[in-house]
N, C-alpha and C. Protein backbone atom coordinates (compact mmCIF):
# COMPACT_ATOMS: atom_id res chain seq x y z
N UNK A 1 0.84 -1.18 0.00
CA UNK A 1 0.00 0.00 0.00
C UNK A 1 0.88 1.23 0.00
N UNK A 2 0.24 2.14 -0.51
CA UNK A 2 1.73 3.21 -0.73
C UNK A 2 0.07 4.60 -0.37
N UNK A 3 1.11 5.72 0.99
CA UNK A 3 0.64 6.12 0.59
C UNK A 3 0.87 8.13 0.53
N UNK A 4 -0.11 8.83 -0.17
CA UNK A 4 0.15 9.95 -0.63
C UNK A 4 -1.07 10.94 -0.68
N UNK A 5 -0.75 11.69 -0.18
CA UNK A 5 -1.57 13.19 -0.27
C UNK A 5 -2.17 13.49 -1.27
N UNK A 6 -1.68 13.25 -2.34
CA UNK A 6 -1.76 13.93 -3.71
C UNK A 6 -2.75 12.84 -4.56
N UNK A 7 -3.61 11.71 -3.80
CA UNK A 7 -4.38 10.94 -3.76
C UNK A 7 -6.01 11.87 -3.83
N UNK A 8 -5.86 12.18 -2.53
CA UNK A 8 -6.97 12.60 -2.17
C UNK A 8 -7.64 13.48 -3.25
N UNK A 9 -8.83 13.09 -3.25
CA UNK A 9 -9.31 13.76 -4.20
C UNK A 9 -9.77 15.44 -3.64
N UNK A 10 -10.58 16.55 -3.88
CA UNK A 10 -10.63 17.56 -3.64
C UNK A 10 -11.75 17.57 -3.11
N UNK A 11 -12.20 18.02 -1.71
CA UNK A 11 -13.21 17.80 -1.21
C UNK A 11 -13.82 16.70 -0.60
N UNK A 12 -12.66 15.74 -0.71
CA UNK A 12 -12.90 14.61 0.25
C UNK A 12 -13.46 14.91 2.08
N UNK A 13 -13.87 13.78 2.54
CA UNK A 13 -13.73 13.72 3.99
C UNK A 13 -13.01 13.11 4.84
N UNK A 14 -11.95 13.68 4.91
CA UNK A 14 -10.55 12.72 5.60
C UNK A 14 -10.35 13.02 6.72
N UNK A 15 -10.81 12.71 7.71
CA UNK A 15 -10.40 12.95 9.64
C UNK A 15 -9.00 13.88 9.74
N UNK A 16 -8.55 14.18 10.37
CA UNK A 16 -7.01 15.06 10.64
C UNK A 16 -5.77 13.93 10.77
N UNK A 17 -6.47 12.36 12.04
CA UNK A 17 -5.84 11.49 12.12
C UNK A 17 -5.66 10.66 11.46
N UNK A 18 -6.16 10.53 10.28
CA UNK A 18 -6.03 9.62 8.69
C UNK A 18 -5.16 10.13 7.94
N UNK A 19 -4.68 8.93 7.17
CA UNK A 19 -4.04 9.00 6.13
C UNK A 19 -4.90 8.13 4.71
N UNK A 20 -4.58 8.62 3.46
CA UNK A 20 -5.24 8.01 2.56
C UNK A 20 -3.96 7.05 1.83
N UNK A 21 -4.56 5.72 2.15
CA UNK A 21 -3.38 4.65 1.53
C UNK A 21 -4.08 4.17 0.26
N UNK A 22 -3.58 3.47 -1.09
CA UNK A 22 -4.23 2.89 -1.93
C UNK A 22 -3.66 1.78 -2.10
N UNK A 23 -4.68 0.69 -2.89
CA UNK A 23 -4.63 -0.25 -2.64
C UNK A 23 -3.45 -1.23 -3.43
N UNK A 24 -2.55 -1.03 -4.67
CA UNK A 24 -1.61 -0.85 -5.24
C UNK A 24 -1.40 -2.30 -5.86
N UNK A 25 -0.30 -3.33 -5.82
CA UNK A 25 -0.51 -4.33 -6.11
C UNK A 25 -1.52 -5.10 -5.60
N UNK A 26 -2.37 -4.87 -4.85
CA UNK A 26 -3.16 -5.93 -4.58
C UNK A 26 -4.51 -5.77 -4.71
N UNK A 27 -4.78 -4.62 -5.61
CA UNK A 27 -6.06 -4.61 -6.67
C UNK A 27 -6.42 -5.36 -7.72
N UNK A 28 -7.44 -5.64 -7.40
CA UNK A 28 -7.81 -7.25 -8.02
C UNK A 28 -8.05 -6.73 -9.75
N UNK A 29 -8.02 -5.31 -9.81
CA UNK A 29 -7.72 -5.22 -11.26
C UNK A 29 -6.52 -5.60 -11.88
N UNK A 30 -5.48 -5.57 -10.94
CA UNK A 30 -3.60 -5.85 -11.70
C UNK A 30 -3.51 -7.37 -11.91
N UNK A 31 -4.64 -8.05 -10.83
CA UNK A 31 -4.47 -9.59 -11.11
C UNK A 31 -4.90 -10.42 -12.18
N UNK A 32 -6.31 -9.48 -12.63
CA UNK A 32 -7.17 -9.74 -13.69
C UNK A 32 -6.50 -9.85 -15.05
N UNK A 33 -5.67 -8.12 -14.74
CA UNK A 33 -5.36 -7.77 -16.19
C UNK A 33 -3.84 -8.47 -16.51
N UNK A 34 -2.91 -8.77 -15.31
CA UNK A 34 -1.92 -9.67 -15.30
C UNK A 34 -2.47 -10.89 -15.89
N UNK A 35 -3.55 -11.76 -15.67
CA UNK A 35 -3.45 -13.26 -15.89
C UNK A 35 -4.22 -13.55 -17.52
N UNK A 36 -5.08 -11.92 -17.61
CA UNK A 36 -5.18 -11.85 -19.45
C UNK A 36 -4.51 -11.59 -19.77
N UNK A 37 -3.10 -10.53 -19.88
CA UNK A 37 -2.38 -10.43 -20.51
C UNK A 37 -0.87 -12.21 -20.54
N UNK A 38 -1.30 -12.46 -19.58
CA UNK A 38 -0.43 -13.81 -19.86
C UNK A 38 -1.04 -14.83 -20.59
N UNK A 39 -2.29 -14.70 -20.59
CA UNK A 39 -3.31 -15.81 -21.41
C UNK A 39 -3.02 -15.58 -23.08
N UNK A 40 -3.39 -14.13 -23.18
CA UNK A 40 -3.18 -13.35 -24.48
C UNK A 40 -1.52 -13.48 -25.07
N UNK A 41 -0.37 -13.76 -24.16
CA UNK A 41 0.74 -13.89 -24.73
C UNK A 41 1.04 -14.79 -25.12
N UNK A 42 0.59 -15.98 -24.44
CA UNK A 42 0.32 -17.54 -25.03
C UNK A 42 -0.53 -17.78 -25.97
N UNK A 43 -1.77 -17.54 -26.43
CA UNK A 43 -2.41 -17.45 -27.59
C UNK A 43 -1.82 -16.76 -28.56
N UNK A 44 -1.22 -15.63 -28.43
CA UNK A 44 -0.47 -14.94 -29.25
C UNK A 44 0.89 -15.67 -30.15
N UNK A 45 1.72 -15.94 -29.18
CA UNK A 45 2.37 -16.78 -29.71
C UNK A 45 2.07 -18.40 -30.05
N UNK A 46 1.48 -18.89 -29.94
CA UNK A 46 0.88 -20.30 -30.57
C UNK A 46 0.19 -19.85 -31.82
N UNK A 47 -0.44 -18.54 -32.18
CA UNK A 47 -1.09 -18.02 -33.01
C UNK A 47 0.47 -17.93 -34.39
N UNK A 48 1.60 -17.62 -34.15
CA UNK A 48 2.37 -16.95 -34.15
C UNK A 48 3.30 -18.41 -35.14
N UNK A 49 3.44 -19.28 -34.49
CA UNK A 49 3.88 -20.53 -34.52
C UNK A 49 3.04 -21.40 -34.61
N UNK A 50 2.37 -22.25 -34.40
CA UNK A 50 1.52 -23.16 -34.71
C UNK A 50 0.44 -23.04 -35.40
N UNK A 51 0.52 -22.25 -36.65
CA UNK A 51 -1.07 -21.83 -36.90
C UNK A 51 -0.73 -22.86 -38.51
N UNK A 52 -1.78 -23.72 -38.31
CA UNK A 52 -1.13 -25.34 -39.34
C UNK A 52 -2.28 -24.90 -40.52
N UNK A 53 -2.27 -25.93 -41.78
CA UNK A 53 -3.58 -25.79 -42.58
C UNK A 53 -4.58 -26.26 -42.11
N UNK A 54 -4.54 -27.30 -41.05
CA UNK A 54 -5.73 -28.30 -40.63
C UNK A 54 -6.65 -26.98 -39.60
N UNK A 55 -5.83 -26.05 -38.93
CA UNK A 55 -6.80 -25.31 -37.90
C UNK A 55 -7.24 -24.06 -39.13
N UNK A 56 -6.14 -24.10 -39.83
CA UNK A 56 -7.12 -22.87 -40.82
C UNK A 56 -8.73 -23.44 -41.61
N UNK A 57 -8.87 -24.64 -42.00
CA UNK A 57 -9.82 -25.40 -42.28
C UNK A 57 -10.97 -25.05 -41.29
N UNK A 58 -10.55 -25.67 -39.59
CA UNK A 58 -11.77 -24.90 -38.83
C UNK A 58 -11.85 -24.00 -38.92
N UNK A 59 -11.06 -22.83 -38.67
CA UNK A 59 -11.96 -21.28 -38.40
C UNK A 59 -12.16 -20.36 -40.00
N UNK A 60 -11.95 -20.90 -40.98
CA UNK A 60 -12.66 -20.67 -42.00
C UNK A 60 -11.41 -19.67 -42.26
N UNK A 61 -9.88 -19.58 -42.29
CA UNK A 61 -8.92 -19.17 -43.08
C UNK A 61 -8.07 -18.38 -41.85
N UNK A 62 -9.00 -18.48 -40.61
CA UNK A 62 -8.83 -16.89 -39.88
C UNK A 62 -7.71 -17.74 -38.64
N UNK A 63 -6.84 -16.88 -37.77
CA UNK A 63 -5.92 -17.29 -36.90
C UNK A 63 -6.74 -16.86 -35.54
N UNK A 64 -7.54 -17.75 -35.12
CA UNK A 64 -8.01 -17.80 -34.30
C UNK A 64 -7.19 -17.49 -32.90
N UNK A 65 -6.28 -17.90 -32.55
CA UNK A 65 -5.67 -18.17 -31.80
C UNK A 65 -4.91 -16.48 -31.68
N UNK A 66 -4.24 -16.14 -32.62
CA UNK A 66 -3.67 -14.89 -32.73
C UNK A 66 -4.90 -13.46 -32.42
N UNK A 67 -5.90 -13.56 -33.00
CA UNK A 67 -7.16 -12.50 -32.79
C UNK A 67 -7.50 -12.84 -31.37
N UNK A 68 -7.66 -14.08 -30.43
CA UNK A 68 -8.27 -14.03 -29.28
C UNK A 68 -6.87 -13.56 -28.67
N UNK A 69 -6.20 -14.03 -29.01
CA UNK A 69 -4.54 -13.21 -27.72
C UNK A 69 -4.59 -12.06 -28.13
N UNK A 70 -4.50 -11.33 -29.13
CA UNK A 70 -4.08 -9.85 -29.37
C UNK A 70 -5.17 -9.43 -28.66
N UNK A 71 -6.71 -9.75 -28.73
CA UNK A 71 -7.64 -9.17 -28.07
C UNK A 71 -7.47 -9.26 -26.09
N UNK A 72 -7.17 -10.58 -25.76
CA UNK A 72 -6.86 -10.57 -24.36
C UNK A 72 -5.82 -9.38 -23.59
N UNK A 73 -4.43 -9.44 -24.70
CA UNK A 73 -3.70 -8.55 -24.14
C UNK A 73 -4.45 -6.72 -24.10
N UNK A 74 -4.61 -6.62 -25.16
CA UNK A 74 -5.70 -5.70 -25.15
C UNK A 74 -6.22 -5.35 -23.63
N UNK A 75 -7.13 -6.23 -23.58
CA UNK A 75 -7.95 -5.92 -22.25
C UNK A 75 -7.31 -5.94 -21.00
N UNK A 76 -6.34 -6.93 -20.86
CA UNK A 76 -5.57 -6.88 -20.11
C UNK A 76 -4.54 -5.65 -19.70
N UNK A 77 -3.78 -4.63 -20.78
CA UNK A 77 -3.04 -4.03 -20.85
C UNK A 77 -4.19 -2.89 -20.58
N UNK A 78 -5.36 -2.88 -20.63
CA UNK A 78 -6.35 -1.49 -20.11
C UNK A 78 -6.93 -1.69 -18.51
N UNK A 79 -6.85 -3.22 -18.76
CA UNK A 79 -7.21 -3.38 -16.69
C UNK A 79 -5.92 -2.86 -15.97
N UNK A 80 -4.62 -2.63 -16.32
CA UNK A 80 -3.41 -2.58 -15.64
C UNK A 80 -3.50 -0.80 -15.74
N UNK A 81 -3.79 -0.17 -16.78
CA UNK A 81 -4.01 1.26 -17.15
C UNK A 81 -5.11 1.58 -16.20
N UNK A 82 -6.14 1.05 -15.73
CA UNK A 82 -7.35 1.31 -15.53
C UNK A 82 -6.76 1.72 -14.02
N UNK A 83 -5.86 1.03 -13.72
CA UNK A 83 -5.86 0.95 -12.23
C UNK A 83 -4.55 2.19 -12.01
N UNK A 84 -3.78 1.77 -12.30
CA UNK A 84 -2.52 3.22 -12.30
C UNK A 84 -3.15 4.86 -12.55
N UNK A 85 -5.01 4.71 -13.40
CA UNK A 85 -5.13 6.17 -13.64
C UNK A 85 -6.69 6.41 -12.41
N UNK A 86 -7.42 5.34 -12.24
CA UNK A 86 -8.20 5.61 -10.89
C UNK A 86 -7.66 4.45 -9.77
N UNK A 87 -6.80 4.65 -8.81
CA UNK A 87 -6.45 3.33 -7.60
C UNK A 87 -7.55 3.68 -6.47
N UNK A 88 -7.94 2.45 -6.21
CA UNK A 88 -8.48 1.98 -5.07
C UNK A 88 -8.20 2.94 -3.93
N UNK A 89 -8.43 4.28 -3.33
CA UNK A 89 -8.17 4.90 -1.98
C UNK A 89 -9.07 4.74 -1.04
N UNK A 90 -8.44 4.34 0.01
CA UNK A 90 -8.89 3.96 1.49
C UNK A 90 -8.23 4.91 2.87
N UNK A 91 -9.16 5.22 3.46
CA UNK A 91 -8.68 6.39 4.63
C UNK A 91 -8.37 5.16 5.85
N UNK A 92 -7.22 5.06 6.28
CA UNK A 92 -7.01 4.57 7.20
C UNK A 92 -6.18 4.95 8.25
N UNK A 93 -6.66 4.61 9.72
CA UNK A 93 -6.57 5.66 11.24
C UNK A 93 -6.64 4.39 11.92
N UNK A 94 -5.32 5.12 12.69
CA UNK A 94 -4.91 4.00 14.16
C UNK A 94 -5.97 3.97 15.14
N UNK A 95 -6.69 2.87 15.76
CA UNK A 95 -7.33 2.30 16.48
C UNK A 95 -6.89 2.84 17.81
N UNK A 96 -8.26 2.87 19.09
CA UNK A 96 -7.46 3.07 20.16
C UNK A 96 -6.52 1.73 21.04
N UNK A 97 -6.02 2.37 21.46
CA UNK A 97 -5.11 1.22 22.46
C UNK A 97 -5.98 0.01 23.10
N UNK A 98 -5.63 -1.27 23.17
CA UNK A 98 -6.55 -2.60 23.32
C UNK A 98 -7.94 -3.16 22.27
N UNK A 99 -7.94 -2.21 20.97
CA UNK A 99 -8.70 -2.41 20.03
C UNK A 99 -8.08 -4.06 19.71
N UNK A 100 -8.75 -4.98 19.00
CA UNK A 100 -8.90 -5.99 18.39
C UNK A 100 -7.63 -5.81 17.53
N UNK A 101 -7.63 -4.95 16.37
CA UNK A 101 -7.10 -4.69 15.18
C UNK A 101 -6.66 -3.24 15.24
N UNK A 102 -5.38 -3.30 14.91
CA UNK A 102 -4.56 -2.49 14.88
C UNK A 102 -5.16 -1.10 13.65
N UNK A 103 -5.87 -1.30 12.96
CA UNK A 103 -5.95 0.14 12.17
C UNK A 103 -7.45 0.07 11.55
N UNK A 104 -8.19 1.01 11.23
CA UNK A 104 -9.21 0.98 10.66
C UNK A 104 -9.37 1.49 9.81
N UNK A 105 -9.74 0.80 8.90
CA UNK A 105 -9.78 1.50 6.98
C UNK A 105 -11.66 1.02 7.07
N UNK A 106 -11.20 2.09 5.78
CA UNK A 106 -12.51 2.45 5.30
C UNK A 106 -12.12 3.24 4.05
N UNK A 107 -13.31 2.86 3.01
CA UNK A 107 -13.21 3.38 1.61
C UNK A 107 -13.20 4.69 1.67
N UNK A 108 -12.85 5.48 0.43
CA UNK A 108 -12.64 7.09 0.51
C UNK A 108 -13.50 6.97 -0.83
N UNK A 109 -13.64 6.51 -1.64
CA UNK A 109 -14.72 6.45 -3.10
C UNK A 109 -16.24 6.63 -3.00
């Protein structure tokens, strides 16, 4: 979690004793768009290399394999964008002393 001032949006409601952390690698958008863009690099390249006459026969001339990877990375490479240009911010403030859990977050969105 990394975090920064220059987060906050303008007119937020942030306590004095908060800080706004975001959620950074472990936004389930970087995981999404990580495991399409690895899906899409493997289709891509099998598209790339293995594209025989017998599979051109099924998909009617077309490289199946190459159009679904170029398209995965695609989406993938905009879930990874998506997240670097709006991140996940959460206001989180130290708990009092003998609390359960050491800090309390809560969304800032």
């Amino acid at each position: 979690m990394s975090t920064s001032e220059e987060n906050t949006p303008a007119g937020a409601d942030v306590p004095a004793d908060a800080t706004v952390q975001t959620a950074g690698a472990f936004d389930i958008r970087n995981f999404i768009g990580t495991l399409l863009g690895l899906f899409g690099l493997i289709l891509v390249i099998m598209g790339l290399v293995a594209f025989s006459p017998e599979e051109a026969a099924k998909t009617a001339g077309m490289n199946a394999n190459l159009w679904a990877g170029l398209a995965m990375l695609v989406v993938g490479v905009l879930f990874v964008v998506w997240t670097k240009l709006d991140p996940i911010r959460m206001v989180v403030r130290d708990n009092e002393p003998g609390a359960e859990e050491p800090h309390d977050i809560s969304a800032l969105d």
